[in-house]
Protein backbone atom coordinates (compact mmCIF):
# COMPACT_ATOMS: atom_id res chain seq x y z
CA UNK A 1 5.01 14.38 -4.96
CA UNK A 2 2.10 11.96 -5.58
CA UNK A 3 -0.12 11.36 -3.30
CA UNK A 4 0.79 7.22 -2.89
CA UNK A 5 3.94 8.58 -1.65
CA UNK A 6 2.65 11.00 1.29
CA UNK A 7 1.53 10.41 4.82
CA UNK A 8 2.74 8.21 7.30
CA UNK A 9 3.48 3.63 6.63
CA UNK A 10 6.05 1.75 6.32
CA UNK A 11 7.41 0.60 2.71
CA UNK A 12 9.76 -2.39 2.06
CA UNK A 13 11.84 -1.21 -0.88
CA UNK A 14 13.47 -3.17 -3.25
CA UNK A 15 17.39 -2.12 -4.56
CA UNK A 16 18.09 -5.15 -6.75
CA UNK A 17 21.12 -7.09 -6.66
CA UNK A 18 24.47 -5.64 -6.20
CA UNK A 19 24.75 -2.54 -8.03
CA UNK A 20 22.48 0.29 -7.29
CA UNK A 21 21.84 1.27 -11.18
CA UNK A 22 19.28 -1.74 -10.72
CA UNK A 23 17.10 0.53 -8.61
CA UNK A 24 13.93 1.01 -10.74
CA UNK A 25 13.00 4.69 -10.62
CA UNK A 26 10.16 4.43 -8.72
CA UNK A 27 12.00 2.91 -6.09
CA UNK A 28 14.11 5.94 -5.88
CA UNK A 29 11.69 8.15 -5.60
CA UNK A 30 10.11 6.02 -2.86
CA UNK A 31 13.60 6.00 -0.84
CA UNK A 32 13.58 9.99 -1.19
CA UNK A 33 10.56 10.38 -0.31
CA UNK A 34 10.68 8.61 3.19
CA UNK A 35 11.39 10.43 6.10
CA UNK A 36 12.95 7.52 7.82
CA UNK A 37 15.36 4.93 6.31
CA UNK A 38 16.72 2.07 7.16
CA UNK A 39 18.88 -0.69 5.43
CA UNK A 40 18.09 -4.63 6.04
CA UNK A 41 21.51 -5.94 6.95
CA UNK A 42 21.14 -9.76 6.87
CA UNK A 43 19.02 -11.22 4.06
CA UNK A 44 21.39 -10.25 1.63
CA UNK A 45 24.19 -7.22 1.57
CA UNK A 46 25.26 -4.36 -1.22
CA UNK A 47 29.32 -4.50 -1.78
CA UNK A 48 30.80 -1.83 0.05
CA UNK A 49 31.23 0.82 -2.74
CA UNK A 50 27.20 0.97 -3.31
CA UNK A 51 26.47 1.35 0.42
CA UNK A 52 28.84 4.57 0.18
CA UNK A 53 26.46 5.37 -2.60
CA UNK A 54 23.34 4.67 -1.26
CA UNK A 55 23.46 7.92 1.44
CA UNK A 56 24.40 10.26 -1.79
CA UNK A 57 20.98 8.96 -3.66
CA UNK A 58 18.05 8.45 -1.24
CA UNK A 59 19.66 9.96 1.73
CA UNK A 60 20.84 9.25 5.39
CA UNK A 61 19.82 5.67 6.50
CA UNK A 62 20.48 3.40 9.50
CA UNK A 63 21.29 -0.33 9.34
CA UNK A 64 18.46 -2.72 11.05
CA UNK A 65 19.49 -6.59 11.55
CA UNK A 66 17.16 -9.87 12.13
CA UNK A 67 15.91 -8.62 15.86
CA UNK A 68 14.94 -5.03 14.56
CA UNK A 69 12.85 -6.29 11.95
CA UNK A 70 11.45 -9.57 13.89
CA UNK A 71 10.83 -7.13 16.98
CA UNK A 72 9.76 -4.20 15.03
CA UNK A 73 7.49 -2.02 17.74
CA UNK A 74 9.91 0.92 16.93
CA UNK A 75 9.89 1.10 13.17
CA UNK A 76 6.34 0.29 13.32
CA UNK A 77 5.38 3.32 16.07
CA UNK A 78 7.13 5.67 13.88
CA UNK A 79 5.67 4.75 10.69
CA UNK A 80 2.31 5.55 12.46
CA UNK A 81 3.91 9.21 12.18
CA UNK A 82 6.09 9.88 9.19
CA UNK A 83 6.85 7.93 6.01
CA UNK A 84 9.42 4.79 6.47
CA UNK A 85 11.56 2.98 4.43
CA UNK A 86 13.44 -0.15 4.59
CA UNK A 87 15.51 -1.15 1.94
CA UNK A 88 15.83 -4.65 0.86
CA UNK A 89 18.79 -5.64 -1.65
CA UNK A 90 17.27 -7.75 -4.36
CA UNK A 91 13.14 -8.32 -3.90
CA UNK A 92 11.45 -7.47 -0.54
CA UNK A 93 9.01 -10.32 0.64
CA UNK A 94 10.99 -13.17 -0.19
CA UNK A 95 11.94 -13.61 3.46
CA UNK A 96 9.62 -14.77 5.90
CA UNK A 97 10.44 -12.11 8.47
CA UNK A 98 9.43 -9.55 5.67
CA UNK A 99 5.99 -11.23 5.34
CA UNK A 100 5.78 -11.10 9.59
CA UNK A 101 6.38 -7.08 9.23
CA UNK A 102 3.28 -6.71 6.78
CA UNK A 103 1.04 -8.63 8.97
CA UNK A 104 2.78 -6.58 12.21
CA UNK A 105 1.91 -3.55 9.88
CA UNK A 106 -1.86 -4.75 9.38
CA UNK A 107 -2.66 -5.48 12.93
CA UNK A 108 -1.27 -1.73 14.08
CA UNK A 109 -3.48 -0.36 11.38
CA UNK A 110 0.58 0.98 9.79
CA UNK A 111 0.02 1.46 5.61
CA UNK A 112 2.00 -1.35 4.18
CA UNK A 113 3.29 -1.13 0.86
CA UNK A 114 6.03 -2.83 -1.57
CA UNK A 115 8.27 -1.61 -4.19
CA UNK A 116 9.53 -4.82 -6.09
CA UNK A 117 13.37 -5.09 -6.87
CA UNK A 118 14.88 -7.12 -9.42
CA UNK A 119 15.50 -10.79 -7.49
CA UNK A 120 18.75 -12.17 -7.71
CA UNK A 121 17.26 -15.48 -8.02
CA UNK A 122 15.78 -14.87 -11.17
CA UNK A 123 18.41 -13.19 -12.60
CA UNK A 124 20.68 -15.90 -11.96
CA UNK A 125 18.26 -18.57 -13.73
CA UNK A 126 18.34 -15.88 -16.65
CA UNK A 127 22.18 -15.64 -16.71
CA UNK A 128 22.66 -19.79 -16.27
CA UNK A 129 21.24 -20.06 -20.04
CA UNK A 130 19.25 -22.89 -18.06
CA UNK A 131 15.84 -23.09 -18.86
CA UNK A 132 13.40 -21.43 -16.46
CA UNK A 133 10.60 -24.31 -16.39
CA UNK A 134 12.93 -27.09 -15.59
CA UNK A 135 13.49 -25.44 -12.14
CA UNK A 136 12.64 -27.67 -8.93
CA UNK A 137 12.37 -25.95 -5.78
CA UNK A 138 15.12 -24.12 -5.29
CA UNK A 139 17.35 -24.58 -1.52
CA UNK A 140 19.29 -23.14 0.78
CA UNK A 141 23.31 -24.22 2.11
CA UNK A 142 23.04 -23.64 5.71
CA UNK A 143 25.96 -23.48 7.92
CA UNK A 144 26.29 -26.12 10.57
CA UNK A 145 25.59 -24.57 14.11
CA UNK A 146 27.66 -27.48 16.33
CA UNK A 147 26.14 -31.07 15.96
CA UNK A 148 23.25 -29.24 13.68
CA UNK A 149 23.67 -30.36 10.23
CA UNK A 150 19.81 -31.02 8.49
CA UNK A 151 19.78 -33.31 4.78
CA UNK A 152 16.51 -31.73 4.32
CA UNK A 153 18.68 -29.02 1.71
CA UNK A 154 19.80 -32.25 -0.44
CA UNK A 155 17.00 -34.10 0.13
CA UNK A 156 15.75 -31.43 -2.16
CA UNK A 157 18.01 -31.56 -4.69
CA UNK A 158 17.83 -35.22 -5.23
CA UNK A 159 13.94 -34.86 -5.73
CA UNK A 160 14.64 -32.61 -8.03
CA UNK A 161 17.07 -34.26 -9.84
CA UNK A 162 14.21 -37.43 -9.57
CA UNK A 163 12.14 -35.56 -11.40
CA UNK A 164 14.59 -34.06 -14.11
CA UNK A 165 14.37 -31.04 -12.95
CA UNK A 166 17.26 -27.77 -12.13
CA UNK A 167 18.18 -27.08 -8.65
CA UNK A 168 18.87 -23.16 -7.66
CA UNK A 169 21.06 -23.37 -4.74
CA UNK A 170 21.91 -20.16 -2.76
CA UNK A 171 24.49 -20.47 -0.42
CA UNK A 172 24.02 -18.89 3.90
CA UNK A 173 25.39 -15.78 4.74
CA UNK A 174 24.92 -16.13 8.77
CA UNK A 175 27.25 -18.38 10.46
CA UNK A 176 26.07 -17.86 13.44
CA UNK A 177 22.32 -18.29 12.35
CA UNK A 178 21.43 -15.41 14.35
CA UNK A 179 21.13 -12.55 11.84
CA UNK A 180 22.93 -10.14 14.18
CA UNK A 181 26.12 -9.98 12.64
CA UNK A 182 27.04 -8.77 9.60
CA UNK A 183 26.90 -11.46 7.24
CA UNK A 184 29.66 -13.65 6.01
CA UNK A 185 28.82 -15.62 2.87
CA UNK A 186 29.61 -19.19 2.03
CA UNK A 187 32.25 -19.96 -0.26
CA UNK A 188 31.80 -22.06 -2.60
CA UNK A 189 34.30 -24.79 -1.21
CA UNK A 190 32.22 -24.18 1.99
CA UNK A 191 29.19 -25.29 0.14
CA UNK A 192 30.60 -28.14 -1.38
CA UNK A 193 32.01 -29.29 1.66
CA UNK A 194 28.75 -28.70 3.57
CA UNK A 195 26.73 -31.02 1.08
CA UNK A 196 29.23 -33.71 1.24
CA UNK A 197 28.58 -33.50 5.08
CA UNK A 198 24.78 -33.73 4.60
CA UNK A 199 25.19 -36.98 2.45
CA UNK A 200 27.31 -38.91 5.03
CA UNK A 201 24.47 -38.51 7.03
CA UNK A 202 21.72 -39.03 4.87
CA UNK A 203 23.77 -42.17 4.02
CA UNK A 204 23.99 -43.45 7.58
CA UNK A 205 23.08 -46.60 7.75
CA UNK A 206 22.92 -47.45 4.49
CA UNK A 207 26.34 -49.54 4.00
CA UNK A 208 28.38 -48.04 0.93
CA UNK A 209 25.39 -45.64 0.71
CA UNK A 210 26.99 -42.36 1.46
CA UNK A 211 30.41 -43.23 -0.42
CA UNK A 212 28.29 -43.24 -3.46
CA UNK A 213 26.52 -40.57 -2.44
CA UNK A 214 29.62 -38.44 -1.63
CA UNK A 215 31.10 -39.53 -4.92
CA UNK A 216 28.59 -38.48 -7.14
CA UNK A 217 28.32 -34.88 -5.77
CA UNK A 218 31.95 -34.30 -6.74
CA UNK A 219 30.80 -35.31 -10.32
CA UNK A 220 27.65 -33.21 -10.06
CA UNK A 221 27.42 -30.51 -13.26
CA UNK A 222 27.23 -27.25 -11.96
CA UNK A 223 27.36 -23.42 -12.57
CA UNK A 224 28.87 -21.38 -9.93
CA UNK A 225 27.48 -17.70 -10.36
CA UNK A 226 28.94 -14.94 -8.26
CA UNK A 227 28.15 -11.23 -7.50
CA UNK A 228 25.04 -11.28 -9.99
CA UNK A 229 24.38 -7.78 -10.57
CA UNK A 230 27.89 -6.20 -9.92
CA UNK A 231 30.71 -5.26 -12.63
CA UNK A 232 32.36 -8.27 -11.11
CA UNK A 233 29.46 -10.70 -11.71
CA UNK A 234 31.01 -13.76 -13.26
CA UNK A 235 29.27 -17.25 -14.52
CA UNK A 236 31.33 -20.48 -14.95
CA UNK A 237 30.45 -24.16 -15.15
CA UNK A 238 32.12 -27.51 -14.34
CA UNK A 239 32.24 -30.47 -11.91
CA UNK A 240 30.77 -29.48 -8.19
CA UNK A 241 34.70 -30.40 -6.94
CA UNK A 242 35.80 -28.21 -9.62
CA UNK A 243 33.73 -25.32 -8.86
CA UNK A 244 34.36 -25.72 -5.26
CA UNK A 245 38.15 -24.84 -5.99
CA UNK A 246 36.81 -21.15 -7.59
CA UNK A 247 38.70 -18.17 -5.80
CA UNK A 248 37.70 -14.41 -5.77
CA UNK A 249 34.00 -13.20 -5.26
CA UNK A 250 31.66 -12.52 -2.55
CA UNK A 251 28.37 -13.64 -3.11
CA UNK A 252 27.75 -16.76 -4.45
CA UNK A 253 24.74 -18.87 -5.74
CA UNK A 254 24.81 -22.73 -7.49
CA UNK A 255 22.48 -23.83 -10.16
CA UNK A 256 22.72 -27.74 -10.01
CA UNK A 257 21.18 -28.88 -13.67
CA UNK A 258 19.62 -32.11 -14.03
CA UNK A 259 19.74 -33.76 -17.84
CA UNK A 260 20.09 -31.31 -20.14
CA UNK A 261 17.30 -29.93 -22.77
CA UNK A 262 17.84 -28.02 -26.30
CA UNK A 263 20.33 -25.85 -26.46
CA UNK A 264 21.22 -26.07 -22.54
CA UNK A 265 24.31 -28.64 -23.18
CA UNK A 266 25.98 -25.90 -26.19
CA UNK A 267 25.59 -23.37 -23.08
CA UNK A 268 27.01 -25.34 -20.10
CA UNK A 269 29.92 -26.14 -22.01
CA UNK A 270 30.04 -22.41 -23.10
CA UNK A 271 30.53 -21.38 -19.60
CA UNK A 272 33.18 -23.98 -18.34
CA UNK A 273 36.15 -21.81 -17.40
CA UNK A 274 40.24 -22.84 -15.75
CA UNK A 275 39.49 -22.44 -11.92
């Protein structure tokens, strides 16, 4: 064992999307290593055949949810002692309750260190045949919580579209907005539902504005993309009220394209599939 993987600190370790063959080999050796491990439950999940696979390759873990790692005094007094791992599926730090931990980490004097994981979000640009410059910023679906509903998600995705530029949408996977729960991801017809929600009330006010609104959506080119990284990963394209009527899958993400560029038309229409 080398020495970077001795001693007592905590490690966020990357799996990569869906299927545990993604693992680079240094993460690996980083999850066997650690004396304690723990799997993050509510950023993203692993399909149930790789979390029966995960014990058999790094060893025995424990699940941790949004309070463990947002109140993290116990992981963080035991990484002062041993070696600690927690597992991330796709890329750790791309939640802001992973960037909280390291700076937890720094003020208890805890070793902090990262093993990158492939990110679903890139692989899904990569897998879209859109290209990766015309990306806006991308958004997240949330679920309404009662009378909560923000436009701030389309908001988004019309600036984007303002400026001729791709919109990566991923879709909530906490309907209770907790992070206590396991997850339960959106659907798409969830999502597409959702959005025509948020444009009713962007619209407000505006007479005829969100029946235009609403109506365009439907119309809206996009690329559904479901359980990236798994041997049921699947990529189709059509109308957003086509899409929405896609069955099957667990995890999905949208990719929203403004006009097309090059070659980008030839591979939208390549990926428009029966529903």
């Amino acid at each position: 064992m080398t020495a970077v993987l001795e001693g007592p600190g905590l490690w966020l370790i990357g799996l990569g999307p869906g299927d545990l063959r993604h693992m680079t080999s240094f993460a690996l050796s980083v999850a066997e290593a650690c004396d304690k491990r723990y799997l993050e439950g509510y950023t993203a999940i692993l399909p149930d055949d790789q979390e029966e696979k995960l014990g058999d390759l790094v060893g025995d873990w424990d699940r941790v949810m949004r309070e463990d790692i947002e109140n993290p005094d116990e992981i963080i007094r035991q990484a002062k002692n041993v070696m600690v791992g927690i597992m991330v599926v796709g890329d750790p730090m791309q939640a802001t309750t992973h960037i909280d931990l390291k700076i937890r980490c720094q003020e208890s004097g805890v070793p902090f260190r990262v093993v990158p994981g492939l990110s679903a979000t890139s692989l899904a640009v990569s897998l879209s045949g859109m290209q990766s410059y015309r990306f806006g910023r991308q958004v997240t679906i949330p679920f309404p919580y009662g009378d909560y509903l923000p436009t701030s998600p389309l908001e988004i995705i019309l600036k984007n579209y303002s400026n001729n530029l791709h919109t990566l949408v991923l879709l909530d996977l906490d309907p209770t907005g907790m992070g206590l729960a396991p997850p339960e991801p959106m659907a798409p017809k969830q999502a597409y539902e959702i959005l025509k929600a948020m444009a009713e009330r962007y619209g407000e006010g505006e007479e005829g504005g969100h029946e235009s609104l609403s109506s365009s959506i439907s119309d809206w080119n996009t690329i559904l993309l479901s359980d990236i990284g798994t041997s049921g990963q699947r990529v189709v394209s059509g109308s957003l009220s086509g899409i929405s009527e896609s069955e099957g899958g667990l995890i999905h993400c949208l990719i929203l394209p403004t006009e097309f560029s090059g070659m980008e038309k030839e591979i939208f229409e390549s990926l428009k599939a029966d529903m």
